[in-house]
PDB file of N, CA and C in Angstrom:
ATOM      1  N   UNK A   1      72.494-191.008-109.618  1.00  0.00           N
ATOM      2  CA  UNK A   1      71.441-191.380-108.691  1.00  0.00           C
ATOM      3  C   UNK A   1      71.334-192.908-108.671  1.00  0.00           C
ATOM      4  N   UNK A   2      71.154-193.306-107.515  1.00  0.00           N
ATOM      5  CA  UNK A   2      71.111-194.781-107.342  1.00  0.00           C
ATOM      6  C   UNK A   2      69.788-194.885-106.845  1.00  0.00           C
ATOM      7  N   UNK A   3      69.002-196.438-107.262  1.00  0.00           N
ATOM      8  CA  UNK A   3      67.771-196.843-107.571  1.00  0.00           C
ATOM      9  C   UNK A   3      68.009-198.383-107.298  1.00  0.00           C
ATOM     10  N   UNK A   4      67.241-198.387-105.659  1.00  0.00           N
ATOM     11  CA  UNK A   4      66.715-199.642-105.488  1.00  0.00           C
ATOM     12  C   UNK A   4      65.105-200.173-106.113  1.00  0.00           C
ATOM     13  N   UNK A   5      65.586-201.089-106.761  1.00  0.00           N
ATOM     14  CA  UNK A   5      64.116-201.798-107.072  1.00  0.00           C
ATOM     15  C   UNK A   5      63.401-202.696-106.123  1.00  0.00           C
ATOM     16  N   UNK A   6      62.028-202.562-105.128  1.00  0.00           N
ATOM     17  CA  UNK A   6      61.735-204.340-104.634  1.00  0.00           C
ATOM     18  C   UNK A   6      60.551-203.719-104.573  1.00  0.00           C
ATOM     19  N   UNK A   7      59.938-204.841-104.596  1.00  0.00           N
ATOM     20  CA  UNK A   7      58.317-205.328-104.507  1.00  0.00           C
ATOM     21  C   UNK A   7      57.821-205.233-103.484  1.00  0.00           C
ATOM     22  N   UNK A   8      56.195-204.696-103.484  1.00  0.00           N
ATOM     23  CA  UNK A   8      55.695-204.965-101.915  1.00  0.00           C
ATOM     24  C   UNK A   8      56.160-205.727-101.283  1.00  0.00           C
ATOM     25  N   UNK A   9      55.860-206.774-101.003  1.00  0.00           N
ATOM     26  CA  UNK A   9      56.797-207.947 -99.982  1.00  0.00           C
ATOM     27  C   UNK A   9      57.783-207.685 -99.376  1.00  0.00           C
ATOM     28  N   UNK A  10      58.654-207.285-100.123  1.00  0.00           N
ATOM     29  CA  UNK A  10      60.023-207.600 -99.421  1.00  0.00           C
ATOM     30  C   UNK A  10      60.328-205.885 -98.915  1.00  0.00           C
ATOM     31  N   UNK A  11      59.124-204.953 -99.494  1.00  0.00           N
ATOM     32  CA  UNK A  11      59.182-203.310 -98.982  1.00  0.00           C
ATOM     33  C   UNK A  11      58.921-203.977 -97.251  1.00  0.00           C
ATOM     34  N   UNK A  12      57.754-204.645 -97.403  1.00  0.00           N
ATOM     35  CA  UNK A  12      57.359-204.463 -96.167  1.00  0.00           C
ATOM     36  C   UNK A  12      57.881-205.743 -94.845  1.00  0.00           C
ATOM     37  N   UNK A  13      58.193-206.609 -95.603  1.00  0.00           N
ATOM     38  CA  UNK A  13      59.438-207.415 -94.787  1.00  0.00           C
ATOM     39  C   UNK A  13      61.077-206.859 -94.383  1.00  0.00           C
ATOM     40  N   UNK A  14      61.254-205.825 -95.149  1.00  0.00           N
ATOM     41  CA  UNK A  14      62.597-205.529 -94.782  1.00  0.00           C
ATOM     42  C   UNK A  14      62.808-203.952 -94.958  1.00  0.00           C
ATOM     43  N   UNK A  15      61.274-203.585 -94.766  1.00  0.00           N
ATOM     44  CA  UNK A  15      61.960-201.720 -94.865  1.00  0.00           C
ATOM     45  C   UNK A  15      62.608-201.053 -94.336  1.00  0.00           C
ATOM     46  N   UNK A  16      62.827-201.270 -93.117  1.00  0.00           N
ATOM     47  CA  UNK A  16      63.544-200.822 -91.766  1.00  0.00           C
ATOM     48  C   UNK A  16      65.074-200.774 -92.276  1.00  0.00           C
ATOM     49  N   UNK A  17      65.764-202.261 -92.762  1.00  0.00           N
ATOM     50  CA  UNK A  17      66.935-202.228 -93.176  1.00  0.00           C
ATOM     51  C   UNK A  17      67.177-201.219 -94.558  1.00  0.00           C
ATOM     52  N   UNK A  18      66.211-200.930 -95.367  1.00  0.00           N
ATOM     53  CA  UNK A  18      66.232-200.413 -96.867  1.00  0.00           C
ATOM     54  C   UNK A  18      66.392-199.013 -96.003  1.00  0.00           C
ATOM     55  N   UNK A  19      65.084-198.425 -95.337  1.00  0.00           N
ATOM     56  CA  UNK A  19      66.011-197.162 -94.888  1.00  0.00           C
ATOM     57  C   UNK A  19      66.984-196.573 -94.309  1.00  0.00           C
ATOM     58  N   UNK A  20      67.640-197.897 -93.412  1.00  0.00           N
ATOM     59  CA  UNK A  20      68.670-197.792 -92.993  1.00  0.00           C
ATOM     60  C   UNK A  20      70.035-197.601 -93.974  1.00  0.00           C
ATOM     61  N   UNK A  21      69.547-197.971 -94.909  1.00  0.00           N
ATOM     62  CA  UNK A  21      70.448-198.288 -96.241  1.00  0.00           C
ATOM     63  C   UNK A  21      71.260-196.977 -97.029  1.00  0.00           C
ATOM     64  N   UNK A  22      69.458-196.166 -97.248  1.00  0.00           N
ATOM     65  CA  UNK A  22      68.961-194.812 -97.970  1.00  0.00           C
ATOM     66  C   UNK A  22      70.214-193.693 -97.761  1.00  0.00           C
ATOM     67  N   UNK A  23      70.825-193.679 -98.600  1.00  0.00           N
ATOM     68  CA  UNK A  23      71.380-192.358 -98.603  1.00  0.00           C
ATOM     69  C   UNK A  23      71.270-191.231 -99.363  1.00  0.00           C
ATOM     70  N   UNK A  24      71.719-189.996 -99.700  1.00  0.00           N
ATOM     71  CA  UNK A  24      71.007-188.967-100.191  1.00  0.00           C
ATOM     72  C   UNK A  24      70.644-188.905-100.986  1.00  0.00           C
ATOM     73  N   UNK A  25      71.511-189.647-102.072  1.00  0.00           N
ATOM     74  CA  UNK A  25      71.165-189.528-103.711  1.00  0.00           C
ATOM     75  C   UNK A  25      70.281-190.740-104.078  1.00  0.00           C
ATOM     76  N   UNK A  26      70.214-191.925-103.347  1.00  0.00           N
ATOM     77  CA  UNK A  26      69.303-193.047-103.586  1.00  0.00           C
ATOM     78  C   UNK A  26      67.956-192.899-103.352  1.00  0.00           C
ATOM     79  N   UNK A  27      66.744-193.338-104.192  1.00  0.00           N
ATOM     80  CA  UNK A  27      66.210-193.579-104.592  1.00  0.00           C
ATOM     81  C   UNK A  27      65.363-195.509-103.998  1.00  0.00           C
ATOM     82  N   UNK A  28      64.528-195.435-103.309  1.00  0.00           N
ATOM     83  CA  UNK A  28      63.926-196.420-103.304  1.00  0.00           C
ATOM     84  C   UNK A  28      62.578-196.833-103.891  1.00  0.00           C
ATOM     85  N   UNK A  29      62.367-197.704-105.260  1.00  0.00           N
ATOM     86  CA  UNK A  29      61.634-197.213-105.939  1.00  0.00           C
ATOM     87  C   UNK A  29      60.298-199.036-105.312  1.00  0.00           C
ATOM     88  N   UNK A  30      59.110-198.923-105.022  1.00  0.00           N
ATOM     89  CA  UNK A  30      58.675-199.955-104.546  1.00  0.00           C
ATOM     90  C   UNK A  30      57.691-200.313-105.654  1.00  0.00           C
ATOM     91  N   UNK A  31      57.532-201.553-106.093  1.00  0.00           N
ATOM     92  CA  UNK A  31      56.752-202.117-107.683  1.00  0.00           C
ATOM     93  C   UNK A  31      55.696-203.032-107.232  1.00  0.00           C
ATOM     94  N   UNK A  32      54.720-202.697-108.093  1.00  0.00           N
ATOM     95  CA  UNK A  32      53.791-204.141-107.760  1.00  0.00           C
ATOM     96  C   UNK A  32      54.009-204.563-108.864  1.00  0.00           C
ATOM     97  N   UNK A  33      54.066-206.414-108.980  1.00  0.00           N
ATOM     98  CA  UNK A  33      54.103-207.394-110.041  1.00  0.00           C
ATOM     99  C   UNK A  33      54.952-206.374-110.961  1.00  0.00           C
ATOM    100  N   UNK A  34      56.116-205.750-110.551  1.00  0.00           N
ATOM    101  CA  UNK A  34      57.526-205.074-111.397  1.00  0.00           C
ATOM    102  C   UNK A  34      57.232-204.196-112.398  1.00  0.00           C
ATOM    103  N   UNK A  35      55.946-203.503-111.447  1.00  0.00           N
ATOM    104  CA  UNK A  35      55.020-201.915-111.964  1.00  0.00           C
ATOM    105  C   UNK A  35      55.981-201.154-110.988  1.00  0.00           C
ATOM    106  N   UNK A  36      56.633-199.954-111.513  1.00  0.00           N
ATOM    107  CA  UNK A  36      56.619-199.036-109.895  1.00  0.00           C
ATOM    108  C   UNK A  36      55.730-198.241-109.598  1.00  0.00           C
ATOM    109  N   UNK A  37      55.309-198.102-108.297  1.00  0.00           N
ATOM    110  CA  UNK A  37      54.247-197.305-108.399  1.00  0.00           C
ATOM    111  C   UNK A  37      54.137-196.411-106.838  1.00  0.00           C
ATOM    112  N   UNK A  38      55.454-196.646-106.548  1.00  0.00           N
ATOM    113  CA  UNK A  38      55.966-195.356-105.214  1.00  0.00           C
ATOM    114  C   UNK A  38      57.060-195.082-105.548  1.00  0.00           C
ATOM    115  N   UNK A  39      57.752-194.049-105.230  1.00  0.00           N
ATOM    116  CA  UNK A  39      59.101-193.548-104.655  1.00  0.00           C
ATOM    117  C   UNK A  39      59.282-193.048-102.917  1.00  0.00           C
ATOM    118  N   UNK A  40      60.636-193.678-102.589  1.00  0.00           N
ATOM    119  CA  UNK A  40      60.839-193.048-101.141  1.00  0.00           C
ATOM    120  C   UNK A  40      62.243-192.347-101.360  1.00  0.00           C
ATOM    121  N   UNK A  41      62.595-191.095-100.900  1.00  0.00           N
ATOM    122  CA  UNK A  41      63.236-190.596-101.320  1.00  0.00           C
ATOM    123  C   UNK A  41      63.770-190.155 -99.696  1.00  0.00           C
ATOM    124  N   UNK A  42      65.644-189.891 -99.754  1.00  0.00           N
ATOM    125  CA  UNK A  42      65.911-189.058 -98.238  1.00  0.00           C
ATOM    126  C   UNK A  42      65.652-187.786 -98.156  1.00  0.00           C
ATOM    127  N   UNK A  43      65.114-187.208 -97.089  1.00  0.00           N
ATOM    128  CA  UNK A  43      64.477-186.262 -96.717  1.00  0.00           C
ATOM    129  C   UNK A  43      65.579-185.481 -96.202  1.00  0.00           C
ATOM    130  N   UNK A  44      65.829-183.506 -97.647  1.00  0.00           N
ATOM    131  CA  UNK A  44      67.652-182.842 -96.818  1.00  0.00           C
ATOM    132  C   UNK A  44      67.481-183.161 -95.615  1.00  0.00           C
ATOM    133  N   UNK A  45      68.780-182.720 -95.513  1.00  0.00           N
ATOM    134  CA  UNK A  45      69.087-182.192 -93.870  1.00  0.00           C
ATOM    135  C   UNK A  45      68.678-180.859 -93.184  1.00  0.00           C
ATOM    136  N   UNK A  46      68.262-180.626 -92.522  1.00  0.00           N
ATOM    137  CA  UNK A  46      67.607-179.078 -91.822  1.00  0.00           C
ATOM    138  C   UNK A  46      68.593-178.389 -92.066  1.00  0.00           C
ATOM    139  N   UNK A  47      68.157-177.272 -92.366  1.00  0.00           N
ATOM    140  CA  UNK A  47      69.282-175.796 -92.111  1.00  0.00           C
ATOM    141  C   UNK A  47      69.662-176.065 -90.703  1.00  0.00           C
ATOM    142  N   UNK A  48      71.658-176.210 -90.873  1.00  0.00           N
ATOM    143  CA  UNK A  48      71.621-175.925 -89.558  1.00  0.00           C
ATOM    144  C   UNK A  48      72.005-174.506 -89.060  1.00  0.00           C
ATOM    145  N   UNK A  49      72.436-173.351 -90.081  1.00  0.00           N
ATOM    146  CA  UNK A  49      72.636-171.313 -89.929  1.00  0.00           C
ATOM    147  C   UNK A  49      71.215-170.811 -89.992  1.00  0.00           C
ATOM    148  N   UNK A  50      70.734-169.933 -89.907  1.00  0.00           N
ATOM    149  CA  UNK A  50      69.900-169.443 -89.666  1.00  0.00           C
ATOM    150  C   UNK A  50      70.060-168.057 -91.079  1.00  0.00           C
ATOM    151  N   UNK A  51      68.805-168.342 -91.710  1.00  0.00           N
ATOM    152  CA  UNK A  51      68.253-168.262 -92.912  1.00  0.00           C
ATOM    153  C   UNK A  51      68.898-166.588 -93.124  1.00  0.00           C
ATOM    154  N   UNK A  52      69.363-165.733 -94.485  1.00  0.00           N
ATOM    155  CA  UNK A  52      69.913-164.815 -94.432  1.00  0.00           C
ATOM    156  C   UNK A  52      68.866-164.024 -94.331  1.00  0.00           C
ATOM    157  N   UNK A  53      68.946-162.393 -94.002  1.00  0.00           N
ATOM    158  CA  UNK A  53      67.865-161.998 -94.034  1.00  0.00           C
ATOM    159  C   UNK A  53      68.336-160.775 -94.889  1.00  0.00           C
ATOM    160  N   UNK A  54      67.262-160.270 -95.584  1.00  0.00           N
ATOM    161  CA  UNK A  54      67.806-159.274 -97.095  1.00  0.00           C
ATOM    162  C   UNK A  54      68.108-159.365 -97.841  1.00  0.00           C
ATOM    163  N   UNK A  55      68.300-160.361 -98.780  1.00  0.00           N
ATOM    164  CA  UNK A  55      69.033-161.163 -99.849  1.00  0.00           C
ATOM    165  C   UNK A  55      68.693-160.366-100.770  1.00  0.00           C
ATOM    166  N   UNK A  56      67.217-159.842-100.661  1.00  0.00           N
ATOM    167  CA  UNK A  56      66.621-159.477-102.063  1.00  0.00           C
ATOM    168  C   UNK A  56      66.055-158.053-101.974  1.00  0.00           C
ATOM    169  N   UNK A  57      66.884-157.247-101.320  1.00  0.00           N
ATOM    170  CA  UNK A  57      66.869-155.736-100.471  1.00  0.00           C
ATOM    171  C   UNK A  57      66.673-155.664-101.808  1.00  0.00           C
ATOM    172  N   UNK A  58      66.253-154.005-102.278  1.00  0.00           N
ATOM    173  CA  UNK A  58      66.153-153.328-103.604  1.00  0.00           C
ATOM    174  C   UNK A  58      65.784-153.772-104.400  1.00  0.00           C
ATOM    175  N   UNK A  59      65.720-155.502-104.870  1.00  0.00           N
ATOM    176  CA  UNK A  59      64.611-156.024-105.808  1.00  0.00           C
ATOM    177  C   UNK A  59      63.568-156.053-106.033  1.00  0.00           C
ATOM    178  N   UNK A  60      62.629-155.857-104.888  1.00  0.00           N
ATOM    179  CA  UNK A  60      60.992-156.081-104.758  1.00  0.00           C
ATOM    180  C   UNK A  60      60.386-154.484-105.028  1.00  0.00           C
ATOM    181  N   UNK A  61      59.775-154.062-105.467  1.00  0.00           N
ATOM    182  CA  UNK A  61      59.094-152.959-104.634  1.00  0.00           C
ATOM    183  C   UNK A  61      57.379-152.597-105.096  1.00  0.00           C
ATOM    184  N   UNK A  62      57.000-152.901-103.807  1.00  0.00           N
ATOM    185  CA  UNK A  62      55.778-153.294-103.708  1.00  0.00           C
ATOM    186  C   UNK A  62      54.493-151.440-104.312  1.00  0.00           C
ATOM    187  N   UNK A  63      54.243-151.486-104.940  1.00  0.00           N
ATOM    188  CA  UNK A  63      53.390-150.157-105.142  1.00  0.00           C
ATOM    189  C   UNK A  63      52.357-149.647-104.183  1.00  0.00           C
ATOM    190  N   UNK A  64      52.064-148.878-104.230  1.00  0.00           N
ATOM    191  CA  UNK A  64      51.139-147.981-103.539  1.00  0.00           C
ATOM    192  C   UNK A  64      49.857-148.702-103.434  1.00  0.00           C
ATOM    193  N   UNK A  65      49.622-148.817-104.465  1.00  0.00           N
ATOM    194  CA  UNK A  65      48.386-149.493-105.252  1.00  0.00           C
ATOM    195  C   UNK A  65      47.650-150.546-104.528  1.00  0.00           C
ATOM    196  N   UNK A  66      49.126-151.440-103.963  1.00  0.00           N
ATOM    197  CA  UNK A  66      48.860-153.250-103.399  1.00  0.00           C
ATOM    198  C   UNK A  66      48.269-153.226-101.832  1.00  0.00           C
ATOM    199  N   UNK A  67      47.816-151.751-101.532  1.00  0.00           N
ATOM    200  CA  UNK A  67      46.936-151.687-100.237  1.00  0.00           C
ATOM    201  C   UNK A  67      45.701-150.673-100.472  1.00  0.00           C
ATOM    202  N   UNK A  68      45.384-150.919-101.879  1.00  0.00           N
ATOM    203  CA  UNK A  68      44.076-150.248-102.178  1.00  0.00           C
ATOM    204  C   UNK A  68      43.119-151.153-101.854  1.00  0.00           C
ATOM    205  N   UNK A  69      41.833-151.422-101.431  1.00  0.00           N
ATOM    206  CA  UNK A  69      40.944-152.020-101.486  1.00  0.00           C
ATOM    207  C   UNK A  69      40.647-152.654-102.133  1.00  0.00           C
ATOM    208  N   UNK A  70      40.370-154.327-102.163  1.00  0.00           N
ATOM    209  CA  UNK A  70      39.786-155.509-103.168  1.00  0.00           C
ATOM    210  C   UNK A  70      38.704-154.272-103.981  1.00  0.00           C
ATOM    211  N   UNK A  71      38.322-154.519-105.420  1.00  0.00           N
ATOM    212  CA  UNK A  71      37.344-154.529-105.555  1.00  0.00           C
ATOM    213  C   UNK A  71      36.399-155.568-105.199  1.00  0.00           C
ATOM    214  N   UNK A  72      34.998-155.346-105.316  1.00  0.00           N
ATOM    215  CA  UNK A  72      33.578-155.627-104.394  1.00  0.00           C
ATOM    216  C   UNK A  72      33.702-157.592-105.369  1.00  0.00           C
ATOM    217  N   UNK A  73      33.906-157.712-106.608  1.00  0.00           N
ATOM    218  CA  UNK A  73      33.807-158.908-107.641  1.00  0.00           C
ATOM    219  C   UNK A  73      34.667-159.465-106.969  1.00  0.00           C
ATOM    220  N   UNK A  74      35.781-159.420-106.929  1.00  0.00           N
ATOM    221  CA  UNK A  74      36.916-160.056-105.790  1.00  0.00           C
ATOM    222  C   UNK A  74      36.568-160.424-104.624  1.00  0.00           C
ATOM    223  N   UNK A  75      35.959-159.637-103.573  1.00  0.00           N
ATOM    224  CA  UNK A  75      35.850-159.777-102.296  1.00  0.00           C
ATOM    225  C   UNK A  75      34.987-161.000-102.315  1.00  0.00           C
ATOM    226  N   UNK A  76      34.244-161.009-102.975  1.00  0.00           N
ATOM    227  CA  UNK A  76      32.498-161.763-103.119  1.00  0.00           C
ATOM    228  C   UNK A  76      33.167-163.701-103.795  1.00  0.00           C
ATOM    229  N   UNK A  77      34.091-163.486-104.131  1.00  0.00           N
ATOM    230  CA  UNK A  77      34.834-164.639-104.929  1.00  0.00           C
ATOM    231  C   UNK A  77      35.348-165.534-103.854  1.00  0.00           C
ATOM    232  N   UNK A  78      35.819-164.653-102.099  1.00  0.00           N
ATOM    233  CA  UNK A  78      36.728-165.012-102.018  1.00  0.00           C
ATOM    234  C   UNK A  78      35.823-165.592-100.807  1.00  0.00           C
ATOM    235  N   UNK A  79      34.509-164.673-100.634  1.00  0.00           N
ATOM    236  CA  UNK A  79      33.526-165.274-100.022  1.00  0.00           C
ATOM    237  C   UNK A  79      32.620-166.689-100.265  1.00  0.00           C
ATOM    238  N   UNK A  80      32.747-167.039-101.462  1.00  0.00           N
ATOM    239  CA  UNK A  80      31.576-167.790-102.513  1.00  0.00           C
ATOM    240  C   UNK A  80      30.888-167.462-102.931  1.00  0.00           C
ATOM    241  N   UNK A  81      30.273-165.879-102.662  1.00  0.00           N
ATOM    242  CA  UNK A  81      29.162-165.582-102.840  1.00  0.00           C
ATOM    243  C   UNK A  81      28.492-165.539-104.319  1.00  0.00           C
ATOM    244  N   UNK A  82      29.970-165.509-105.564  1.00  0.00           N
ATOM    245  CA  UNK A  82      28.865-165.705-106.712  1.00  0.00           C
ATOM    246  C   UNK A  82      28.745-167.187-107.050  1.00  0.00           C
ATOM    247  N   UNK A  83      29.018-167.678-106.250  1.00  0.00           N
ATOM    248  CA  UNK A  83      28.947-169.213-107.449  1.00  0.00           C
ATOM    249  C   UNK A  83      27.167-169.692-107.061  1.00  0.00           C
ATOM    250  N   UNK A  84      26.262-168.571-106.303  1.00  0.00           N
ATOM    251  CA  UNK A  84      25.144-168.882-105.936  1.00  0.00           C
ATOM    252  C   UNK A  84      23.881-168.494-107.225  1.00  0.00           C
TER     253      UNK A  84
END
């Protein structure tokens, strides 16, 4: 991983070129008085296939149970109603 170091100043005098710079594995790290105290990092690239679907067929299986009714202590939690 590669790691640019610069200071406010020169972040904000020359950021345009620094991201122009940025490539995947770099790291732009910005310091006050040679504190760091941001990271800018490149943002992946979008999926460009379209996401699989079923990957995880036969792994999950959801019970009977998980469409029984909240109990009433739950419901009331989700309302606020006990924190009164």
């Amino acid at each position: 991983m590669v790691m640019i170091r610069i200071n406010i100043h020169e972040a904000k005098a020359r950021l345009s070129e620094y991201l122009a710079r940025l490539r995947h594995d770099e790291v732009i790290v910005i310091c006050k008085r040679n504190v760091a105290i941001a990271e800018i990092r490149a943002v992946p690239a979008a999926r460009t296939s379209p996401r699989p679907v079923g990957l995880a067929k036969a792994e999950l299986k959801v019970p009977a149970s998980f469409f029984d009714p909240l109990p009433e202590d739950t419901l009331t939690s989700f309302d606020g109603r006990d924190a009164e």
